[in-house]
C-alpha atoms as a PDB file:
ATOM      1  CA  UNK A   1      -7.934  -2.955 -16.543  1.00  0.00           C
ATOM      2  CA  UNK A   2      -5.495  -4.168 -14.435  1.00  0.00           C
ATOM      3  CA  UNK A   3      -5.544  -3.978 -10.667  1.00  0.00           C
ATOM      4  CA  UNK A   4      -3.698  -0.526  -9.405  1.00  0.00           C
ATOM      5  CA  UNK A   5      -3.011  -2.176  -5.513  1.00  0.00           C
ATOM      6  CA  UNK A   6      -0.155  -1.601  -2.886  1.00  0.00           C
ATOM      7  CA  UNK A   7       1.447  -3.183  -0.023  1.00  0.00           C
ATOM      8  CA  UNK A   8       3.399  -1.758   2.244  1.00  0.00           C
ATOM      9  CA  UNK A   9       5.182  -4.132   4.536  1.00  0.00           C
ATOM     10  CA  UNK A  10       8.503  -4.556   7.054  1.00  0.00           C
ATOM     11  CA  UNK A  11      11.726  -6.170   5.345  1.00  0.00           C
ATOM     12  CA  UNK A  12      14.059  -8.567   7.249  1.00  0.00           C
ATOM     13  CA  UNK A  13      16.446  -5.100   7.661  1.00  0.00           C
ATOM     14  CA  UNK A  14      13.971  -3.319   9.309  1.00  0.00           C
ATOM     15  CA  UNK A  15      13.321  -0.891   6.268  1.00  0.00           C
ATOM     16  CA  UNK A  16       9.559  -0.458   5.466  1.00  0.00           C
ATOM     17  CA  UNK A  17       8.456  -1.332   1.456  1.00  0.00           C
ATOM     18  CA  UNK A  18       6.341   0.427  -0.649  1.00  0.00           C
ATOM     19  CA  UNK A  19       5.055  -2.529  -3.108  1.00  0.00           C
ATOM     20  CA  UNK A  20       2.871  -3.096  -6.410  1.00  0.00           C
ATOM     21  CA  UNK A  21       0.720  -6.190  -5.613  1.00  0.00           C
ATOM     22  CA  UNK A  22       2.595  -8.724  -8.003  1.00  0.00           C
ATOM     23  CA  UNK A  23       5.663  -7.368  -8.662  1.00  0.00           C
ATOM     24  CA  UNK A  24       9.150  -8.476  -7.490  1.00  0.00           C
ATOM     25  CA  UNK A  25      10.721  -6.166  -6.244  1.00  0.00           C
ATOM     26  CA  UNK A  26       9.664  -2.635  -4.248  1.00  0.00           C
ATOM     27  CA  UNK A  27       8.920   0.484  -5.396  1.00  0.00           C
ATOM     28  CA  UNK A  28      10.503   2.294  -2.859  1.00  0.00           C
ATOM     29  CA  UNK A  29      12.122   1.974  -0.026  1.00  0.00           C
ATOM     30  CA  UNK A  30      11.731   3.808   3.789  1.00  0.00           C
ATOM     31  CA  UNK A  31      13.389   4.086   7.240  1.00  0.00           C
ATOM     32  CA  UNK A  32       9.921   4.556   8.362  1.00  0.00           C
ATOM     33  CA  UNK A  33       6.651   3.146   8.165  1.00  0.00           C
ATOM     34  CA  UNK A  34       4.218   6.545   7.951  1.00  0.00           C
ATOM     35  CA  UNK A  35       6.952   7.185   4.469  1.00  0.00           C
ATOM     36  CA  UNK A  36       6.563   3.840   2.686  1.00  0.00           C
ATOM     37  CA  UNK A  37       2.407   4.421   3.561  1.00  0.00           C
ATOM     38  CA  UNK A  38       2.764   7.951   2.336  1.00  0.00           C
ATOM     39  CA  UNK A  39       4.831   7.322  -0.463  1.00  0.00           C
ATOM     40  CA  UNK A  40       2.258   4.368  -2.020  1.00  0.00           C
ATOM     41  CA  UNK A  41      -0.880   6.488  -1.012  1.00  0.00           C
ATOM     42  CA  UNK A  42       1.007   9.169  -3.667  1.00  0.00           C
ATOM     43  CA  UNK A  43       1.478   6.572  -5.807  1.00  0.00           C
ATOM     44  CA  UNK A  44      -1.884   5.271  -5.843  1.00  0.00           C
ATOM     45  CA  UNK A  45      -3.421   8.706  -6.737  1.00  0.00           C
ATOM     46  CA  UNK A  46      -1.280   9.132  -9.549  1.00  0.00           C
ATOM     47  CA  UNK A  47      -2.130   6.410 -11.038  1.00  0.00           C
ATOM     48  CA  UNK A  48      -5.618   6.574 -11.010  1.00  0.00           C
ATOM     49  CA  UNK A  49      -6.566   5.018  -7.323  1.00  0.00           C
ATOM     50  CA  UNK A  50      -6.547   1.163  -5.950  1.00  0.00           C
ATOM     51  CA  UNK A  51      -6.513  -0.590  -2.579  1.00  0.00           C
ATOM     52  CA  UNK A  52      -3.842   0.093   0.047  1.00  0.00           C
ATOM     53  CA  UNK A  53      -3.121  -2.751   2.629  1.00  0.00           C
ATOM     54  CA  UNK A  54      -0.632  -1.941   5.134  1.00  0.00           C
ATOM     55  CA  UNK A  55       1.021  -4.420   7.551  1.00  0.00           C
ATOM     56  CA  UNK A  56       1.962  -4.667  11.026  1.00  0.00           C
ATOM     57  CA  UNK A  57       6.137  -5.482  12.143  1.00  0.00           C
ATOM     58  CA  UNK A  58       4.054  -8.746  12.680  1.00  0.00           C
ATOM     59  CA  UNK A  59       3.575  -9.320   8.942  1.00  0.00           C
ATOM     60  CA  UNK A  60      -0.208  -9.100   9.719  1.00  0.00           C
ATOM     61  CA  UNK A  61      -2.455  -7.033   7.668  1.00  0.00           C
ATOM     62  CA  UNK A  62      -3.336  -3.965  10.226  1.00  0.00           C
ATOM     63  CA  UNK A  63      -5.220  -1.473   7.887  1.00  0.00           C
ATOM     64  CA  UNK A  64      -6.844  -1.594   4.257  1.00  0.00           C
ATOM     65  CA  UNK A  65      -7.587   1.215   2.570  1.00  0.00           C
ATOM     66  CA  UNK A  66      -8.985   2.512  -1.100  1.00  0.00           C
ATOM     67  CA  UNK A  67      -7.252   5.629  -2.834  1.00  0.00           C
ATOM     68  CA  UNK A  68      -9.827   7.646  -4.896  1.00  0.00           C
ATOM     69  CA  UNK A  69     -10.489   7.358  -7.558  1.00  0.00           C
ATOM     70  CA  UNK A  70     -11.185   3.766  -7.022  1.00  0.00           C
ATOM     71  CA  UNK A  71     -14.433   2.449  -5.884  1.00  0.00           C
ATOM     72  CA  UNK A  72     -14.468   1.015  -2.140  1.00  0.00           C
ATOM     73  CA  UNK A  73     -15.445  -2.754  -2.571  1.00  0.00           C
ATOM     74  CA  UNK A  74     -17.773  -2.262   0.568  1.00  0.00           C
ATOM     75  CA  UNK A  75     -20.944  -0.727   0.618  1.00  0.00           C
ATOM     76  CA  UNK A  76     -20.455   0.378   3.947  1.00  0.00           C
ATOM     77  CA  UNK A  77     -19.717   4.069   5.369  1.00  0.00           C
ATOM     78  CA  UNK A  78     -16.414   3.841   7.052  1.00  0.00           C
END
C-alpha cells in the first residue's frame, strides 16, 4: 500500500501548498497557512489517514502529525 503523506509548505508567491509527498505539482492551493493545513488534514481522512508535515515560512519542518486512521510511527503518548 502506498504511502497516503502530505506536505504543506510556503511557495516563492507567498501562497501556502497543500502537497502529496511525491507528486509534482499541489493539490491545492491557499492564501493562508491554517487552509492549506486544513485542507490536507481533510484530505488525509478521506483517504484513509497518513502523516502530515507542515513547514515553517523558513522552509523548516515545524510540526508532524498522523491523520487517523493511520498508525503513529512512535510509541509514545503525545
Amino acid at each position: 500500500m502506498p504511502k497516503n503523506n502530505r506536505t504543506v509548505s510556503q511557495r516563492p508567491d507567498g501562497t501556502w501548498a497543500n502537497k502529496k509527498d511525491g507528486a509534482d505539482r499541489a493539490s491545492s492551493l491557499h492564501p493562508t497557512q491554517h487552509g492549506a493545513v486544513n485542507s490536507a488534514r481533510s484530505q488525509l481522512q478521506q483517504t484513509g489517514g497518513g502523516e502530515l508535515k507542515i513547514k515553517g515560512t523558513d522552509g523548516l519542518i515545524r510540526a508532524k502529525d498522523t491523520i487517523a486512521p493511520a498508525r503513529d510511527p512512535r510509541k509514545s503518548k503525545g
